[in-house]
C-alpha atoms as a PDB file:
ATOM      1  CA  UNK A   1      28.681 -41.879 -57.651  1.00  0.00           C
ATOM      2  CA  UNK A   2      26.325 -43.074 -60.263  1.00  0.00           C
ATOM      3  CA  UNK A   3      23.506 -40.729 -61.567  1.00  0.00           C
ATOM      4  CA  UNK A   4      21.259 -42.732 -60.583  1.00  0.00           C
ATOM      5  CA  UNK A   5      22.047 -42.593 -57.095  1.00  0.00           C
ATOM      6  CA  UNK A   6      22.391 -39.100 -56.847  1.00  0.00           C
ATOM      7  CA  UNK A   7      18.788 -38.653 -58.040  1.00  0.00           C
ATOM      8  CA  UNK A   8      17.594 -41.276 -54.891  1.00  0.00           C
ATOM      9  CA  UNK A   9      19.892 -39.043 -53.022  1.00  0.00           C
ATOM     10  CA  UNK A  10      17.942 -36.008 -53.785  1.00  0.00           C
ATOM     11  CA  UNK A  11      14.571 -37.383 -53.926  1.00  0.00           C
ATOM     12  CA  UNK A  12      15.386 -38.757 -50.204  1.00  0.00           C
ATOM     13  CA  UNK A  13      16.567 -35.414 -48.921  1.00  0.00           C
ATOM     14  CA  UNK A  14      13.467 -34.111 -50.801  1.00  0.00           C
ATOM     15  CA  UNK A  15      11.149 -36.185 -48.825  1.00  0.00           C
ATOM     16  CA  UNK A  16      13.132 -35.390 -45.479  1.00  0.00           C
ATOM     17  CA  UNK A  17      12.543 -31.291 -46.155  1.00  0.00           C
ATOM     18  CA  UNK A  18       8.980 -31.801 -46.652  1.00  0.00           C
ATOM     19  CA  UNK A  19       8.961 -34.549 -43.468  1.00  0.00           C
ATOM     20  CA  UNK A  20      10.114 -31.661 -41.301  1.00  0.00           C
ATOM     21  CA  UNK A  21       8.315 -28.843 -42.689  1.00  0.00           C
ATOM     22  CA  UNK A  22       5.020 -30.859 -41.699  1.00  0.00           C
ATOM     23  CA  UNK A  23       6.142 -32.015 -38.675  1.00  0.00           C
ATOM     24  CA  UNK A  24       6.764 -28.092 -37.426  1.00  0.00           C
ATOM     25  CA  UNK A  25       4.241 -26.665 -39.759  1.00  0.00           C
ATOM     26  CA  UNK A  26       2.483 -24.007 -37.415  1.00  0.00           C
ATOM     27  CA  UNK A  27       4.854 -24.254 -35.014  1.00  0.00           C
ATOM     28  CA  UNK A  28       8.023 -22.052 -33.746  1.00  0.00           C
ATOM     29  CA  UNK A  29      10.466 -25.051 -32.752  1.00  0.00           C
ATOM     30  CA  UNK A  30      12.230 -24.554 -35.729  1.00  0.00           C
ATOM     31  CA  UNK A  31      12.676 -20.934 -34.738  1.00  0.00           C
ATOM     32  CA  UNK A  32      15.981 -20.397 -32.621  1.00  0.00           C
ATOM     33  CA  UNK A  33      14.693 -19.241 -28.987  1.00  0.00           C
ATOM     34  CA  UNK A  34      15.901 -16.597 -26.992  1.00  0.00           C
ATOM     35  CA  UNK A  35      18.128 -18.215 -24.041  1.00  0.00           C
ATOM     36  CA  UNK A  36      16.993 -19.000 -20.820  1.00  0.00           C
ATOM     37  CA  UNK A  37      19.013 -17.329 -17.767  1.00  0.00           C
ATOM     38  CA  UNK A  38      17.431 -17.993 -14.968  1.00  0.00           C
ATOM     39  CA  UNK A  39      13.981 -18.919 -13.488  1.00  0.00           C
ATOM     40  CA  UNK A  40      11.045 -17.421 -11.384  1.00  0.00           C
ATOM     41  CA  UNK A  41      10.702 -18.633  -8.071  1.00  0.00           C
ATOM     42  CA  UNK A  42       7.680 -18.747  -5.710  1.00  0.00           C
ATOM     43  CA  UNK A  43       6.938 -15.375  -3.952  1.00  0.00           C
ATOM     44  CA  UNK A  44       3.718 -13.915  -2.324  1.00  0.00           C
ATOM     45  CA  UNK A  45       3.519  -9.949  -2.130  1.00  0.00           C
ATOM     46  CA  UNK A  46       0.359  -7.878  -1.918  1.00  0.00           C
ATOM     47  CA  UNK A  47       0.161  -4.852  -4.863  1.00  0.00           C
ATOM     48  CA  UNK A  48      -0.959  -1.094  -4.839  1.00  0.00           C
ATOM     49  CA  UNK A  49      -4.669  -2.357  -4.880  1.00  0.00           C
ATOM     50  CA  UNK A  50      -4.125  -4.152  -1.626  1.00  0.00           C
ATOM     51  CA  UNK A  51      -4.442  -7.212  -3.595  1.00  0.00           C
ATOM     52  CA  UNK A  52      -2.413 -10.852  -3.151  1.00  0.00           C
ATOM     53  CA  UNK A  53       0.005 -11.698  -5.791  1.00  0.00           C
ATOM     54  CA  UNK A  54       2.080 -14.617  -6.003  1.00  0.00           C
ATOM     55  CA  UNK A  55       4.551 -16.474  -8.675  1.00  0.00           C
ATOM     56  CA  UNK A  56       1.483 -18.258 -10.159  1.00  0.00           C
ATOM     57  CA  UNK A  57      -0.127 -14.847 -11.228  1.00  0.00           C
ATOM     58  CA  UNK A  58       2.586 -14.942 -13.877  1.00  0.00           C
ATOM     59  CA  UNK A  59       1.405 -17.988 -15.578  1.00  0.00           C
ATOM     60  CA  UNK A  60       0.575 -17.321 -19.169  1.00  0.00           C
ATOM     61  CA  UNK A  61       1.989 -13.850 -19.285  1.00  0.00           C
ATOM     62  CA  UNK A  62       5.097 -12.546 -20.821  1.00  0.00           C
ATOM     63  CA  UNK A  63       6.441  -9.968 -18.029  1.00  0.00           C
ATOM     64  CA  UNK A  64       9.268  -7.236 -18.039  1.00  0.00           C
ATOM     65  CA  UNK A  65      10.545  -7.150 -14.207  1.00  0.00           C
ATOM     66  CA  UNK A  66      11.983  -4.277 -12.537  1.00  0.00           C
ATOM     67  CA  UNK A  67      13.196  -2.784  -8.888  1.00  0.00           C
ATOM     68  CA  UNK A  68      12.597   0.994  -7.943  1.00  0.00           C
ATOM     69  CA  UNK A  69      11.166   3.136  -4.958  1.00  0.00           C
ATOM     70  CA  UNK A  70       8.703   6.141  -5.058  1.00  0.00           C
ATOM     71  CA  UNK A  71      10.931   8.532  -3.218  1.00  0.00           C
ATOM     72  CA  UNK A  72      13.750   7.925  -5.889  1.00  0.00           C
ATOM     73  CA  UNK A  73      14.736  11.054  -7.744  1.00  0.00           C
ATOM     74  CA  UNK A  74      17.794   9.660  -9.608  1.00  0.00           C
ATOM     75  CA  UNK A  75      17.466   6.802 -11.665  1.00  0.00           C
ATOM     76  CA  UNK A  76      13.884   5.388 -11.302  1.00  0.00           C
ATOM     77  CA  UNK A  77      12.125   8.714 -13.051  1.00  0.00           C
ATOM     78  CA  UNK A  78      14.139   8.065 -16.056  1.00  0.00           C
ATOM     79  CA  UNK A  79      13.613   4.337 -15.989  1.00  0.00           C
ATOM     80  CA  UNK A  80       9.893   4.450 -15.297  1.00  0.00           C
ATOM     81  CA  UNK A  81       9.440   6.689 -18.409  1.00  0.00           C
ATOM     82  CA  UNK A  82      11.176   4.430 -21.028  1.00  0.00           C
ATOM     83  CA  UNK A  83       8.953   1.752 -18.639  1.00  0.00           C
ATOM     84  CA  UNK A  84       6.068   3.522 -19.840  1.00  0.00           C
ATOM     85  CA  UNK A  85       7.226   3.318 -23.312  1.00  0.00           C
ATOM     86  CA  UNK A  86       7.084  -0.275 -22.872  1.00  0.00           C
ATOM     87  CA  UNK A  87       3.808  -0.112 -21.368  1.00  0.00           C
ATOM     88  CA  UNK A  88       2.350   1.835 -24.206  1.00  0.00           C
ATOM     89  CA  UNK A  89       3.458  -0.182 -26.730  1.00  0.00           C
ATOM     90  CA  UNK A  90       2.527  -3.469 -25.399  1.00  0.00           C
ATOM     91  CA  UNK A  91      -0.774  -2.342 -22.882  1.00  0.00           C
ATOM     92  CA  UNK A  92      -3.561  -3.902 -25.234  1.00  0.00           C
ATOM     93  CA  UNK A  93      -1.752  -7.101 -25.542  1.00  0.00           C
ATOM     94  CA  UNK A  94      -3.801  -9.546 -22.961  1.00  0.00           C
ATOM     95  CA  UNK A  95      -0.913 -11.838 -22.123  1.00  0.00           C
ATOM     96  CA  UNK A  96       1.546  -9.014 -21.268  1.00  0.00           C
ATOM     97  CA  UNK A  97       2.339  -7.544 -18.150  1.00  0.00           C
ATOM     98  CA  UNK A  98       4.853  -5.148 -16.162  1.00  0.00           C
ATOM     99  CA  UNK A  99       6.006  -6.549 -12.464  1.00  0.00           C
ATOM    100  CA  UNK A 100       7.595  -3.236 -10.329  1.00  0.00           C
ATOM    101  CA  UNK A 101       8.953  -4.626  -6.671  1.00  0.00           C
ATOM    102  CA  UNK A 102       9.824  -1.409  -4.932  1.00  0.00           C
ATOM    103  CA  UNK A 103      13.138  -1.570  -3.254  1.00  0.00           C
ATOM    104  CA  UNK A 104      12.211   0.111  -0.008  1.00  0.00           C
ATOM    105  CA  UNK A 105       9.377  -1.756   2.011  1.00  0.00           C
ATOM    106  CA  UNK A 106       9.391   0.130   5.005  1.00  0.00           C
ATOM    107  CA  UNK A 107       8.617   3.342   2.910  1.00  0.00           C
ATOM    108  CA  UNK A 108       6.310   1.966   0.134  1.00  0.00           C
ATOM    109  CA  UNK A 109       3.193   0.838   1.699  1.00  0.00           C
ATOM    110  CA  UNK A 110       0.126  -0.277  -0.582  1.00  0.00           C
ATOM    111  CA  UNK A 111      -1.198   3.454  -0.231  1.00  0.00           C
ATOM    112  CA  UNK A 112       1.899   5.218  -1.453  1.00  0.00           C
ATOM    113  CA  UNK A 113       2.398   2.548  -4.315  1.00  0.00           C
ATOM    114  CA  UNK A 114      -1.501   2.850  -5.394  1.00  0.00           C
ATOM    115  CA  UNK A 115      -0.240   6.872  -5.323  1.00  0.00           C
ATOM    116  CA  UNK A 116       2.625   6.616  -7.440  1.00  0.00           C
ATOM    117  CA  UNK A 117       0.677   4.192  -9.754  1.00  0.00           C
ATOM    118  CA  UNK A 118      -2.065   6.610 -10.217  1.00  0.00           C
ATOM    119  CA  UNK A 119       0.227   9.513 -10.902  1.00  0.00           C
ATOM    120  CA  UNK A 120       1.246   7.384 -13.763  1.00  0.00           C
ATOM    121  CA  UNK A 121      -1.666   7.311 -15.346  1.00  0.00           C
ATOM    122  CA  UNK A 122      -1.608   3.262 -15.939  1.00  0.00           C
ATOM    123  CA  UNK A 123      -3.918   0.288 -15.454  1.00  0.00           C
ATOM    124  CA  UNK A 124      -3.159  -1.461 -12.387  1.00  0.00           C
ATOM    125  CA  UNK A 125      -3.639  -5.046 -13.993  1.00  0.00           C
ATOM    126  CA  UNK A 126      -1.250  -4.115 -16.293  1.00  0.00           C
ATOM    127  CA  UNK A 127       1.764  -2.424 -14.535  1.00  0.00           C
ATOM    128  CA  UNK A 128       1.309  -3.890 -11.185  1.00  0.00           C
ATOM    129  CA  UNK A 129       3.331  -2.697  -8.253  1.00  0.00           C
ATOM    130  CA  UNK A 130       4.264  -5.223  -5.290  1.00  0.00           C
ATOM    131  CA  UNK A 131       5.727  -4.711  -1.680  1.00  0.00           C
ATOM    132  CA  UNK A 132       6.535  -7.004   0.727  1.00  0.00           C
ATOM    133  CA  UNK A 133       8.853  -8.575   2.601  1.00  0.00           C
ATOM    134  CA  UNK A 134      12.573  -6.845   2.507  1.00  0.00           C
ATOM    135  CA  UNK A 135      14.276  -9.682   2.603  1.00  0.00           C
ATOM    136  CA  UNK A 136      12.095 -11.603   0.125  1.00  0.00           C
ATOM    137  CA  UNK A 137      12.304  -8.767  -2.613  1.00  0.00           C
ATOM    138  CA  UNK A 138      15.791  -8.667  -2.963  1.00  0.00           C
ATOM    139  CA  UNK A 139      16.438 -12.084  -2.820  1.00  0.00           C
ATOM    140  CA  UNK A 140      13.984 -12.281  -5.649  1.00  0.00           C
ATOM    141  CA  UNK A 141      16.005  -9.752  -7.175  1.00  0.00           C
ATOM    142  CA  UNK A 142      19.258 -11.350  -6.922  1.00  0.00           C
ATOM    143  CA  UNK A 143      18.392 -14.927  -7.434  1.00  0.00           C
ATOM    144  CA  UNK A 144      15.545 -15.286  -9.702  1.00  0.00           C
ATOM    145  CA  UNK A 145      15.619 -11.923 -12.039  1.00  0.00           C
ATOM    146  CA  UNK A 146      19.475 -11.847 -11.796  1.00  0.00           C
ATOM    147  CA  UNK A 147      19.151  -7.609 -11.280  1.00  0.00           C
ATOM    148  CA  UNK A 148      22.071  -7.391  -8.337  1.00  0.00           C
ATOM    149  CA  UNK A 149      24.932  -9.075  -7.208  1.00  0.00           C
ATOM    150  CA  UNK A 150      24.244 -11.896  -4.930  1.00  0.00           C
ATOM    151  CA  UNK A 151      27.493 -11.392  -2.929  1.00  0.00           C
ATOM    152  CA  UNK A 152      25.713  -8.098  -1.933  1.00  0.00           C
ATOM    153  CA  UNK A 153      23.522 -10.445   0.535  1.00  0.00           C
ATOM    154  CA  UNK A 154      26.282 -10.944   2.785  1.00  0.00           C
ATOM    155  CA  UNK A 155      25.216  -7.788   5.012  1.00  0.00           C
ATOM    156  CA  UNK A 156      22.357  -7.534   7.174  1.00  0.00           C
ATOM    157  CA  UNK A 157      19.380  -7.596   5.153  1.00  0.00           C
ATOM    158  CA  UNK A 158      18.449  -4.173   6.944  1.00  0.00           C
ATOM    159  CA  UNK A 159      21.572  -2.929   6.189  1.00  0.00           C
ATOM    160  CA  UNK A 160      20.913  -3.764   2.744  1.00  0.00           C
ATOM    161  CA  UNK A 161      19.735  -1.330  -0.662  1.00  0.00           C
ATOM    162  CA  UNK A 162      19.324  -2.340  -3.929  1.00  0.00           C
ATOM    163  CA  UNK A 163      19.688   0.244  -6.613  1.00  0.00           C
ATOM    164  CA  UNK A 164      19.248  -1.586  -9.897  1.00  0.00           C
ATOM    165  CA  UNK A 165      18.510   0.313 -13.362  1.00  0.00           C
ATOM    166  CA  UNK A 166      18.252  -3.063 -14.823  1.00  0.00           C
ATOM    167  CA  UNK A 167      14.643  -5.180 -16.615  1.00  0.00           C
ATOM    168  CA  UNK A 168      14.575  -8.352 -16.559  1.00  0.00           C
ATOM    169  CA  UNK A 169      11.861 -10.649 -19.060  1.00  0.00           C
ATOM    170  CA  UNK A 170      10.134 -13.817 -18.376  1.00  0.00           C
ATOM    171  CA  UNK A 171       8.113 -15.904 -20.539  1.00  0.00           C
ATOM    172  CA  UNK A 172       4.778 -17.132 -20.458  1.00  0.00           C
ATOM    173  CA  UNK A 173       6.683 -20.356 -18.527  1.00  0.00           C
ATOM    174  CA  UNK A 174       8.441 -18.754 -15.885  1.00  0.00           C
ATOM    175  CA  UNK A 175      11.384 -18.435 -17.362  1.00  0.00           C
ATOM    176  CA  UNK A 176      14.065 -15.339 -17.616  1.00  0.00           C
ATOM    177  CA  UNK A 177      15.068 -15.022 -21.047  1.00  0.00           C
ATOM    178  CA  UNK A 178      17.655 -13.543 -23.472  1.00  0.00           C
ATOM    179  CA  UNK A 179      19.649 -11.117 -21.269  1.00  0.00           C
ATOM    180  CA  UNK A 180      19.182  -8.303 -18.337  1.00  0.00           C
ATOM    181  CA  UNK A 181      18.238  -4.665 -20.166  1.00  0.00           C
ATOM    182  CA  UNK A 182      19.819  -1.377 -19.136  1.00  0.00           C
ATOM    183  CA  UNK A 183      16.677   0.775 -18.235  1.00  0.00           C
ATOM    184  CA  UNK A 184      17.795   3.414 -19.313  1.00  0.00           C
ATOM    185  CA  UNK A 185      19.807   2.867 -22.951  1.00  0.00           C
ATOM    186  CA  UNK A 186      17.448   3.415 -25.777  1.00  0.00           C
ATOM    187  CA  UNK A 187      18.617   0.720 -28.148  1.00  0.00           C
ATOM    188  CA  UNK A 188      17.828  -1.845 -25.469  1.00  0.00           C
ATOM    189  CA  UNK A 189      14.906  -0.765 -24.555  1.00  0.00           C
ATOM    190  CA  UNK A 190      14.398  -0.810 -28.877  1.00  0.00           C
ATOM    191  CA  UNK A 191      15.988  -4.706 -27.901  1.00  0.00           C
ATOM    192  CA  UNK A 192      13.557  -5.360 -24.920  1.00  0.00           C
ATOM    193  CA  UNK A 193      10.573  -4.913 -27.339  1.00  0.00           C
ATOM    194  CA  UNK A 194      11.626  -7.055 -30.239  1.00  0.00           C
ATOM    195  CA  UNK A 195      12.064  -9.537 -27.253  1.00  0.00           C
ATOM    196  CA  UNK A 196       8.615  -9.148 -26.244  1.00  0.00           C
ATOM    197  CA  UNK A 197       7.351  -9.264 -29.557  1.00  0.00           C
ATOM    198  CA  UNK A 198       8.864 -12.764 -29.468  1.00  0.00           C
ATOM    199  CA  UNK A 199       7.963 -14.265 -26.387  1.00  0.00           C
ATOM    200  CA  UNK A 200       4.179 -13.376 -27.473  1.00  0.00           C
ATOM    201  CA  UNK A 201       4.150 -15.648 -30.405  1.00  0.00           C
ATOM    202  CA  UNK A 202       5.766 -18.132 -28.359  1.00  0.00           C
ATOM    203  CA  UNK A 203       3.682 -20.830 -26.922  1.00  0.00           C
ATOM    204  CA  UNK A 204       3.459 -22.264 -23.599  1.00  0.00           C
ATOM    205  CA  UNK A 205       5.876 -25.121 -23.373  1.00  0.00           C
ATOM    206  CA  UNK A 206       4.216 -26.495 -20.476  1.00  0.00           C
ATOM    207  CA  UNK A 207       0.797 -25.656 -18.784  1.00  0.00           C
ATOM    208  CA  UNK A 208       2.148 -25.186 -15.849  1.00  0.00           C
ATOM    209  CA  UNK A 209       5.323 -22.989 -14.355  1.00  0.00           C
ATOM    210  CA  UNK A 210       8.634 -25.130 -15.045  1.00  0.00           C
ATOM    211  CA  UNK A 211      11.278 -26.302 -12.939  1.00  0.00           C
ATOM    212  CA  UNK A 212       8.578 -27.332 -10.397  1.00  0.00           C
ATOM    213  CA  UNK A 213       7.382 -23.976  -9.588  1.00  0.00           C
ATOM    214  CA  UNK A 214       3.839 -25.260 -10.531  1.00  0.00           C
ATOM    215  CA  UNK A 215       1.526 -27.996 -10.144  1.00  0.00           C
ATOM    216  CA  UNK A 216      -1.761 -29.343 -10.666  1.00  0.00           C
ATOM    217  CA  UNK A 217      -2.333 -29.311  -6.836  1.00  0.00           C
ATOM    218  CA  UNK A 218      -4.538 -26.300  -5.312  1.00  0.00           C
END
């Protein structure tokens, strides 16, 4: 290969760097993204204020998921205090958000989740806390956040209990990304905020939930 020609070939690849680093130039495509695992799917509970909230009330946020119940003295303490490490860290950050389903519906009505919310000391916008349907929850849980075993919906649902010490994270887009965090193992907790740190500088992809979740319709 002449001289010559390996010059043109550099200049060329020269003028293909600098096509590219325009092209992406305030962008994060060229960034490699945290996987995808799963999806959001439509849901309508009502939180500890009594309010509505539904699967669109997660547009634009980036939200750490979990499962507990108030009357829980094993596992949920523990992961509700690394939760409110999370929550500390990340609490003056407008497009962030904590989503606690409580695993027991028949127990945790809107006054006894507005209780247990208040005892943490947290803003209800922030760290909201939904109830609802029993059979709705879980198969949230199973389906959508990926935080128990769907064979485990084989019993009656009222024979049913989900125990999970598991966060889940989903992206301004609806979408569950990178991988399911033990609630209560330090390092991924240390893991689930370098996540979130991520997903914040992310963009929208789409102005609207994906995978037809939502639409322009009212």
């Amino acid at each position: 290969m002449s001289k010559r020609v390996l010059v043109y070939l550099g200049f060329f690849l020269i003028l293909l760097g600098a096509f590219y680093f325009f092209l992406f130039r305030g962008t994060d495509k060229w960034k490699r993204k945290l996987s995808v695992i799963s999806y959001v799917k439509p849901f309508q509970f009502t939180t500890q204020e009594g309010l509505p909230f539904n699967d669109r009330d997660l547009l634009g946020k980036v939200t750490v998921v979990e499962y507990f119940f108030t009357s829980c003295k094993g596992i949920c303490p523990k992961m509700n205090n690394n939760m409110k490490g999370i929550y500390e860290t990340f609490k003056s950050e407008p497009d962030f958000m904590i989503l606690a389903h409580t695993c027991d519906p028949e127990t945790d009505s809107v006054p006894r989740l507005k209780h247990y919310s208040d005892s943490l000391k947290i803003d209800s916008r922030k760290w909201v806390m939904v109830t609802g349907r029993k059979d709705s929850l879980y198969q949230l849980a199973r389906s959508a956040y990926l935080l128990d075993d769907p064979k485990n919906s084989v019993d009656k649902i009222e024979d049913q209990f989900i125990h999970t010490q598991f966060f889940a994270l989903v992206d301004r887009d609806g979408k569950v990304r990178s991988q399911i965090y033990d609630g209560l193992k330090k390092d991924e907790m240390e893991k689930l905020k370098q996540d979130i740190q991520e997903l914040l500088k992310e963009r929208s992809a789409n102005s609207n939930f994906v995978n037809g979740i939502f639409n322009n319709n009212p």
